[in-house]
C-alpha atoms as a PDB file:
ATOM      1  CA  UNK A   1       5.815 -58.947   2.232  1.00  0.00           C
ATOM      2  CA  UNK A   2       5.912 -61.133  -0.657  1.00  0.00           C
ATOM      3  CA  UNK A   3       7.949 -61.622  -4.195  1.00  0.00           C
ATOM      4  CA  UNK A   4       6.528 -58.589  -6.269  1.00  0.00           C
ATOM      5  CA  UNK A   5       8.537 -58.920  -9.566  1.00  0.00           C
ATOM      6  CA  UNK A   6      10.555 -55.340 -10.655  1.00  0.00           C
ATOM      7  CA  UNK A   7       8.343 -55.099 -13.403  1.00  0.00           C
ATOM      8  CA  UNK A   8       5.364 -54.320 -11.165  1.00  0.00           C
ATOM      9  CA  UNK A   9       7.237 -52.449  -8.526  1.00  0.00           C
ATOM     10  CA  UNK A  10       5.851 -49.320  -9.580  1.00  0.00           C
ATOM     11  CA  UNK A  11       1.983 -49.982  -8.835  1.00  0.00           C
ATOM     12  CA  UNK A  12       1.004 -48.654  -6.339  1.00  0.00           C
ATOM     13  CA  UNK A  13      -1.462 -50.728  -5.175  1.00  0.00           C
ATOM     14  CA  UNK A  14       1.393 -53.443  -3.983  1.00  0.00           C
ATOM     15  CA  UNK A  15      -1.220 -56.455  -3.015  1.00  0.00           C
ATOM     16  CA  UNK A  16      -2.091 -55.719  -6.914  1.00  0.00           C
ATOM     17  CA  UNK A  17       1.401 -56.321  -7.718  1.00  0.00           C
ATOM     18  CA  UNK A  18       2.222 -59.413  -5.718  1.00  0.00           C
ATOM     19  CA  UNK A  19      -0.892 -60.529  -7.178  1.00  0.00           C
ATOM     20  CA  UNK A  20       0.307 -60.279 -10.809  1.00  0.00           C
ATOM     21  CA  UNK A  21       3.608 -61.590  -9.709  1.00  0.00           C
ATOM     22  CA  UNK A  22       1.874 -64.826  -7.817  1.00  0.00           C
ATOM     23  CA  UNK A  23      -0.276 -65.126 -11.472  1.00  0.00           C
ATOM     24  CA  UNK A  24       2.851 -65.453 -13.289  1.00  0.00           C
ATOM     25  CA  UNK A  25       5.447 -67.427 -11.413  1.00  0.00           C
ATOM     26  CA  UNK A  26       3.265 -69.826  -9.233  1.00  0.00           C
ATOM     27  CA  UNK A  27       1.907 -71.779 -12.898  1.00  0.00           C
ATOM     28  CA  UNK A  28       3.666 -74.681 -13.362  1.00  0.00           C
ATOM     29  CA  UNK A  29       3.420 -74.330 -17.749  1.00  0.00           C
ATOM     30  CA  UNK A  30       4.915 -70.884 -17.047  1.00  0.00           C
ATOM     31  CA  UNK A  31       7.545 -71.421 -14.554  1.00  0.00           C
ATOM     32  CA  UNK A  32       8.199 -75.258 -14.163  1.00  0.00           C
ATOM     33  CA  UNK A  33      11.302 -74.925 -12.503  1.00  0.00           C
ATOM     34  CA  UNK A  34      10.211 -73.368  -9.670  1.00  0.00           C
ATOM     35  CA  UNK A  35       6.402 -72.586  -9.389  1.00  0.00           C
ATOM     36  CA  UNK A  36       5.919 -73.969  -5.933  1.00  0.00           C
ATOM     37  CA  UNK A  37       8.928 -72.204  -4.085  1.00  0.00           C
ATOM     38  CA  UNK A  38       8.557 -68.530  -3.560  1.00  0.00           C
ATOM     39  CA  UNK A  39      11.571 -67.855  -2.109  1.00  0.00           C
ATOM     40  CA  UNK A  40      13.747 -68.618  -5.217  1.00  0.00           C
ATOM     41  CA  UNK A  41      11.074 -66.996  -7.667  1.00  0.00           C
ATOM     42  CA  UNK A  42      13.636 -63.706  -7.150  1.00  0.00           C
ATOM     43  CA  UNK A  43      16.193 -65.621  -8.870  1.00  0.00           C
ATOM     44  CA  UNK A  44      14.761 -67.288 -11.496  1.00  0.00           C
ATOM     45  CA  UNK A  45      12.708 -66.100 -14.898  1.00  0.00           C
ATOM     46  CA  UNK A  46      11.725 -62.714 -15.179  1.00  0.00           C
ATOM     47  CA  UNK A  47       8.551 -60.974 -16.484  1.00  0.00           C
ATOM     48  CA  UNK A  48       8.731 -59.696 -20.348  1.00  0.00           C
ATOM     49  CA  UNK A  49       6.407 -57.717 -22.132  1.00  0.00           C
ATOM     50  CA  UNK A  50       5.157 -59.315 -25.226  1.00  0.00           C
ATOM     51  CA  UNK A  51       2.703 -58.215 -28.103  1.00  0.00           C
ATOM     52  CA  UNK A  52       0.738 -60.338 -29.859  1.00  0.00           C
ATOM     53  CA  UNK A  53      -0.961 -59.610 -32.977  1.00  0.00           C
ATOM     54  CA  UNK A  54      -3.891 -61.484 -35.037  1.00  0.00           C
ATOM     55  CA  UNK A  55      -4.380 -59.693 -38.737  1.00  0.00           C
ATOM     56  CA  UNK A  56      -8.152 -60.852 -40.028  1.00  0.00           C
ATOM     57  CA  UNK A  57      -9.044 -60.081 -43.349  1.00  0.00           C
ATOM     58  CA  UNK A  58     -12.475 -60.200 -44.116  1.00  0.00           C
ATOM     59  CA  UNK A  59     -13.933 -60.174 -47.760  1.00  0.00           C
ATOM     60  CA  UNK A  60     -17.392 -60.315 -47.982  1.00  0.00           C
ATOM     61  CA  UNK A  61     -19.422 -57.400 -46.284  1.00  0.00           C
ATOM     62  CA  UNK A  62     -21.975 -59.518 -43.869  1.00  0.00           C
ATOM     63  CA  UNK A  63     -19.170 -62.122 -43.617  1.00  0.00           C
ATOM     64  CA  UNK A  64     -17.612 -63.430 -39.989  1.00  0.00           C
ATOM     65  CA  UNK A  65     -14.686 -64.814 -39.940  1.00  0.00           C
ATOM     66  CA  UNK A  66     -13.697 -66.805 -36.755  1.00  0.00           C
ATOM     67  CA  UNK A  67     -10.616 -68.349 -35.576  1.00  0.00           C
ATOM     68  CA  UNK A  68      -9.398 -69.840 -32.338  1.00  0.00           C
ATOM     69  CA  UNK A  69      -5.564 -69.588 -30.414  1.00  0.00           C
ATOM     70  CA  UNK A  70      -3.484 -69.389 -27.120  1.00  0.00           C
ATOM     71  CA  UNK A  71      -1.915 -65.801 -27.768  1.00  0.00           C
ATOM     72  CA  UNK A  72       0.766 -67.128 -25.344  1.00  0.00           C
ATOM     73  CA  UNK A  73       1.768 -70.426 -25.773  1.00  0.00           C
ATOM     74  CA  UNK A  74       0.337 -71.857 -22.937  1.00  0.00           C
ATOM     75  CA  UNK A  75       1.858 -69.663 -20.413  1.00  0.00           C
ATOM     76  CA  UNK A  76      -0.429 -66.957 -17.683  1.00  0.00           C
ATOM     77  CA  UNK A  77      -0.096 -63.621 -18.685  1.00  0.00           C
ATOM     78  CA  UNK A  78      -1.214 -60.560 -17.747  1.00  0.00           C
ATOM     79  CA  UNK A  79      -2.837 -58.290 -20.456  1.00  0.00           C
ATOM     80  CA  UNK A  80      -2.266 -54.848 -19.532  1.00  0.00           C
ATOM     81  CA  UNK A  81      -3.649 -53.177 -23.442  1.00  0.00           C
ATOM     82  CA  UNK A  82      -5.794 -54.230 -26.558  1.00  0.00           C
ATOM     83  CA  UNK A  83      -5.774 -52.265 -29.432  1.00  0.00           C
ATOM     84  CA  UNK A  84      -7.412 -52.198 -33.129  1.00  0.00           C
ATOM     85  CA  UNK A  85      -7.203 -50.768 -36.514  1.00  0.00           C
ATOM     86  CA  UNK A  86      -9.849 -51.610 -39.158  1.00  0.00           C
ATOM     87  CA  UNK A  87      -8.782 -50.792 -42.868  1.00  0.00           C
ATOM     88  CA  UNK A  88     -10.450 -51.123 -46.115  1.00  0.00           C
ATOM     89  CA  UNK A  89      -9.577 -53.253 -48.949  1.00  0.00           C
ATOM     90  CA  UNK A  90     -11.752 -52.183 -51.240  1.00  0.00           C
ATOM     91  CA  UNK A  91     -13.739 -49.674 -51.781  1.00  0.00           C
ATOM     92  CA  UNK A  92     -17.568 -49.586 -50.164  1.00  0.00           C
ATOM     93  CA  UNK A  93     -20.336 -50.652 -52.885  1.00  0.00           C
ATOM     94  CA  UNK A  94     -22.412 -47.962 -51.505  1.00  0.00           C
ATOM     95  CA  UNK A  95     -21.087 -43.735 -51.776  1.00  0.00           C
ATOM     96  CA  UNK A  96     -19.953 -43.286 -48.477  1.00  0.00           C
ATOM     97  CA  UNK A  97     -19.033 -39.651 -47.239  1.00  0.00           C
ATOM     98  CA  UNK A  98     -14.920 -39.788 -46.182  1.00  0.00           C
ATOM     99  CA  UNK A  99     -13.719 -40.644 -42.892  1.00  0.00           C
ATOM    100  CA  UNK A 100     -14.152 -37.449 -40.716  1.00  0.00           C
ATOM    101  CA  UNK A 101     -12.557 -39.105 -37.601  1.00  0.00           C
ATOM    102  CA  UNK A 102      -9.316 -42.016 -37.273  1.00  0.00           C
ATOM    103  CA  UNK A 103     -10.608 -45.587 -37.241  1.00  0.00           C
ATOM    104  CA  UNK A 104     -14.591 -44.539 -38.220  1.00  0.00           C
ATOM    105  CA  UNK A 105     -14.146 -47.915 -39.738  1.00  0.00           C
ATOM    106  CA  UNK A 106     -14.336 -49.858 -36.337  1.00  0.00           C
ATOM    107  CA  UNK A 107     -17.932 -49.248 -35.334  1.00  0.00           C
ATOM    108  CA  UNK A 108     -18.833 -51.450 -38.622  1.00  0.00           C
ATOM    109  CA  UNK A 109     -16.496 -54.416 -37.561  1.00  0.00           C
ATOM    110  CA  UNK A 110     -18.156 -56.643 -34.796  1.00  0.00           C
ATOM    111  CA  UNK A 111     -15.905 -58.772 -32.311  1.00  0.00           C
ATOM    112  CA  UNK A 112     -16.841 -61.521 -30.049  1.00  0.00           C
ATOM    113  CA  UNK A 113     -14.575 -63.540 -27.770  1.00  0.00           C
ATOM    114  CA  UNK A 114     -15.133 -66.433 -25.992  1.00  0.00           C
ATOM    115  CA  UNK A 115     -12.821 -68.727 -24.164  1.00  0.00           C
ATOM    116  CA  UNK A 116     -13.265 -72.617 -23.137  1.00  0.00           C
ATOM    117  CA  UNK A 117     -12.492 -71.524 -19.545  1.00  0.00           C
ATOM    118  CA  UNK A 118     -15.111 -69.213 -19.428  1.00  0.00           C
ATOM    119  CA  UNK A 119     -12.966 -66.358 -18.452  1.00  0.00           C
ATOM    120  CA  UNK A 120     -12.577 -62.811 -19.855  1.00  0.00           C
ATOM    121  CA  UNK A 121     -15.319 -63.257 -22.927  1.00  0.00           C
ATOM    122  CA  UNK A 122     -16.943 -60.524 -24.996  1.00  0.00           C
ATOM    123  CA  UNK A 123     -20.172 -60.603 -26.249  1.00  0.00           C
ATOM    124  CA  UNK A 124     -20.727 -59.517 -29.638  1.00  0.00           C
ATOM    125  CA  UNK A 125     -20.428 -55.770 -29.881  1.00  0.00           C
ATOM    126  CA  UNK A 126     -18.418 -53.447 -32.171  1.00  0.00           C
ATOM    127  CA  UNK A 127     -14.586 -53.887 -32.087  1.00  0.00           C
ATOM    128  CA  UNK A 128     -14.718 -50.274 -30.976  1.00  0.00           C
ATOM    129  CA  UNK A 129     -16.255 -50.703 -27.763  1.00  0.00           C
ATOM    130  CA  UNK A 130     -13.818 -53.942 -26.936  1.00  0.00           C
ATOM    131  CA  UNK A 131     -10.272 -52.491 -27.911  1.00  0.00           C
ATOM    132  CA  UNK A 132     -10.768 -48.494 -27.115  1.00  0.00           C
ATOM    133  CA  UNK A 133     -10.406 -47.645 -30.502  1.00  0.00           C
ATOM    134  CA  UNK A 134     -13.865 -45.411 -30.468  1.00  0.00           C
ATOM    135  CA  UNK A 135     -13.293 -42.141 -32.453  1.00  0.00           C
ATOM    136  CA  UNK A 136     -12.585 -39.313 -30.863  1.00  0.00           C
ATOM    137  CA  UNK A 137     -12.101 -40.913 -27.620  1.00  0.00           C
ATOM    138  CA  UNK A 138      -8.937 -40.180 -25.701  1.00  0.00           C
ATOM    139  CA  UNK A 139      -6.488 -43.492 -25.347  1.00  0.00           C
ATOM    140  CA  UNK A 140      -6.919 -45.251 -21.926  1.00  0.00           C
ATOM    141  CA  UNK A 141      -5.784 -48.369 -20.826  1.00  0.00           C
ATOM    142  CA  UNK A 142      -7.585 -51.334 -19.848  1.00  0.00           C
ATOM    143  CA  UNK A 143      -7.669 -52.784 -16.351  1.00  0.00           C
ATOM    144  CA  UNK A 144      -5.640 -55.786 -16.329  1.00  0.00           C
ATOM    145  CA  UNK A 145      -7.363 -58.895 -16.956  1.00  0.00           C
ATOM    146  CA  UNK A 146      -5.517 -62.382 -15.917  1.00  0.00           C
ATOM    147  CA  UNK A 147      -5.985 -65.221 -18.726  1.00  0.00           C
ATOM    148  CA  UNK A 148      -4.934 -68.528 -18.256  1.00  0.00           C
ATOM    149  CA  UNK A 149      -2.359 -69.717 -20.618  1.00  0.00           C
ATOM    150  CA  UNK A 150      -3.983 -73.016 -20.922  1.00  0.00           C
ATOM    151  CA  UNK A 151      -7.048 -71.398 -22.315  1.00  0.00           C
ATOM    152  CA  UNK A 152      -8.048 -71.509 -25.724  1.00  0.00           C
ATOM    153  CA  UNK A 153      -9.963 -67.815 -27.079  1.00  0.00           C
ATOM    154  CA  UNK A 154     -12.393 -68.221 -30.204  1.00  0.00           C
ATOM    155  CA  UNK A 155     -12.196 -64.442 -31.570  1.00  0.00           C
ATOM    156  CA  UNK A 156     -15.349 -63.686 -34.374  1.00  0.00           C
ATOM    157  CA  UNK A 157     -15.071 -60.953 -36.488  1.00  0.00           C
ATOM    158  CA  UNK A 158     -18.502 -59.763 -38.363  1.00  0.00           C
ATOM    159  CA  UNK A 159     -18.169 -57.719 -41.311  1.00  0.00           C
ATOM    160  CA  UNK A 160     -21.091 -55.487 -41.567  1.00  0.00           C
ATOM    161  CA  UNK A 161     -19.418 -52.712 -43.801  1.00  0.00           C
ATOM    162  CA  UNK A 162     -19.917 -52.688 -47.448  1.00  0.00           C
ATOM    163  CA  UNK A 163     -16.600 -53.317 -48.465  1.00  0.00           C
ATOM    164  CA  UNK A 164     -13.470 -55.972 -47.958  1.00  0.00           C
ATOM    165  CA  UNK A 165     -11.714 -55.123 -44.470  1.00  0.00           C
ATOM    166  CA  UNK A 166      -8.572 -56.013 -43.091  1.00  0.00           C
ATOM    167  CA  UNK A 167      -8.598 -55.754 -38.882  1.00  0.00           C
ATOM    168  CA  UNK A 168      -5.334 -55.782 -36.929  1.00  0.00           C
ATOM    169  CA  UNK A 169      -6.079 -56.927 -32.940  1.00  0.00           C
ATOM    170  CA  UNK A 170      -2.839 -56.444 -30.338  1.00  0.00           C
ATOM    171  CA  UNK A 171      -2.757 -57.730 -27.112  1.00  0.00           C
ATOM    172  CA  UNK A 172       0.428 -56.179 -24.969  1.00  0.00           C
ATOM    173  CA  UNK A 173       0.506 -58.590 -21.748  1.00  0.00           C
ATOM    174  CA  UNK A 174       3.445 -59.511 -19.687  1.00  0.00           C
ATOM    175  CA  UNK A 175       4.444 -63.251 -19.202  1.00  0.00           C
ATOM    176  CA  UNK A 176       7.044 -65.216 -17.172  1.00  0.00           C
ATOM    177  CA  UNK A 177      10.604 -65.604 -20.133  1.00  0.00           C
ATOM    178  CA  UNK A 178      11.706 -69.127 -19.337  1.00  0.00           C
ATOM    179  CA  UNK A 179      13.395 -68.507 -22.314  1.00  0.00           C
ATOM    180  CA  UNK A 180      11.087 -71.996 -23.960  1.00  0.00           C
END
């Protein structure tokens, strides 16, 4: 059997597992040393769990705001959670009734993401629907999606609230720690 890295040992699904392992250590930007010789991968970099975190503020209602990175510096990773909060900044120019669940601020935020290598995109739809953060929904995690470290991600935000808002996006993913 092949390489499966301790920090997937515990799938069960263990083709799953070597297959996150392979994602990680055979790219060259993540693992230069030794991408293309499995046998040492055992003994070299290991798999850390990273967050990464965009803040948006948005300050016109009707207003997008869009802005474009490599969450993880160029490396594969292996996003295993998204999550969301949307806060206001000011208060609504309309009366609003008060919140009556966590987060009812989400399904008024829209989110779109779209990647130069075509992979893993979201067409626009409320932030809700993307990062799990629907209200009154239990929390469940994602299925894994592979990104390329090389890729860039555009992420939109649409404002269609009547009020300044302040979104927080996390990504939790795992990526090879060369220690670069």
């Amino acid at each position: 059997m092949s390489y499966i890295d301790p920090s997937f040992a515990h799938i069960d699904d263990k083709e799953l597992a070597v297959a996150y392992t392979h994602w990680l250590y055979s790219d060259p930007n993540s693992n230069p040393s030794s991408w293309d010789k499995p046998e040492l991968w055992k003994t070299g970099p290991k798999v850390k769990f990273i967050k990464r975190v965009i803040n948006m503020s948005i300050l016109n209602a009707g207003a997008d705001l869009t802005i474009t990175r490599q969450l993880f510096g160029g490396k594969n990773a292996v996003v295993f959670n998204r999550q969301a909060t949307v806060k206001l900044t000011t208060a609504p120019a309309f009366p609003n009734p008060p919140l009556r669940i966590p987060n009812e601020h989400s399904s008024y935020v829209t989110y779109q993401q779209v990647s130069d290598d075509g992979q893993n995109n979201v067409e626009e739809t409320t932030i809700e629907n993307v990062f799990g953060t629907i209200p009154g929904q239990p929390f469940t995690l994602d299925p894994p999606q592979l990104w390329w470290g090389n890729a860039e991600k555009t992420y939109t935000l649409g404002n269609d609230f009547g009020a300044d808002i302040t979104a927080n996006l996390v990504w939790t993913a795992a990526i090879l720690d060369t220690a670069r």
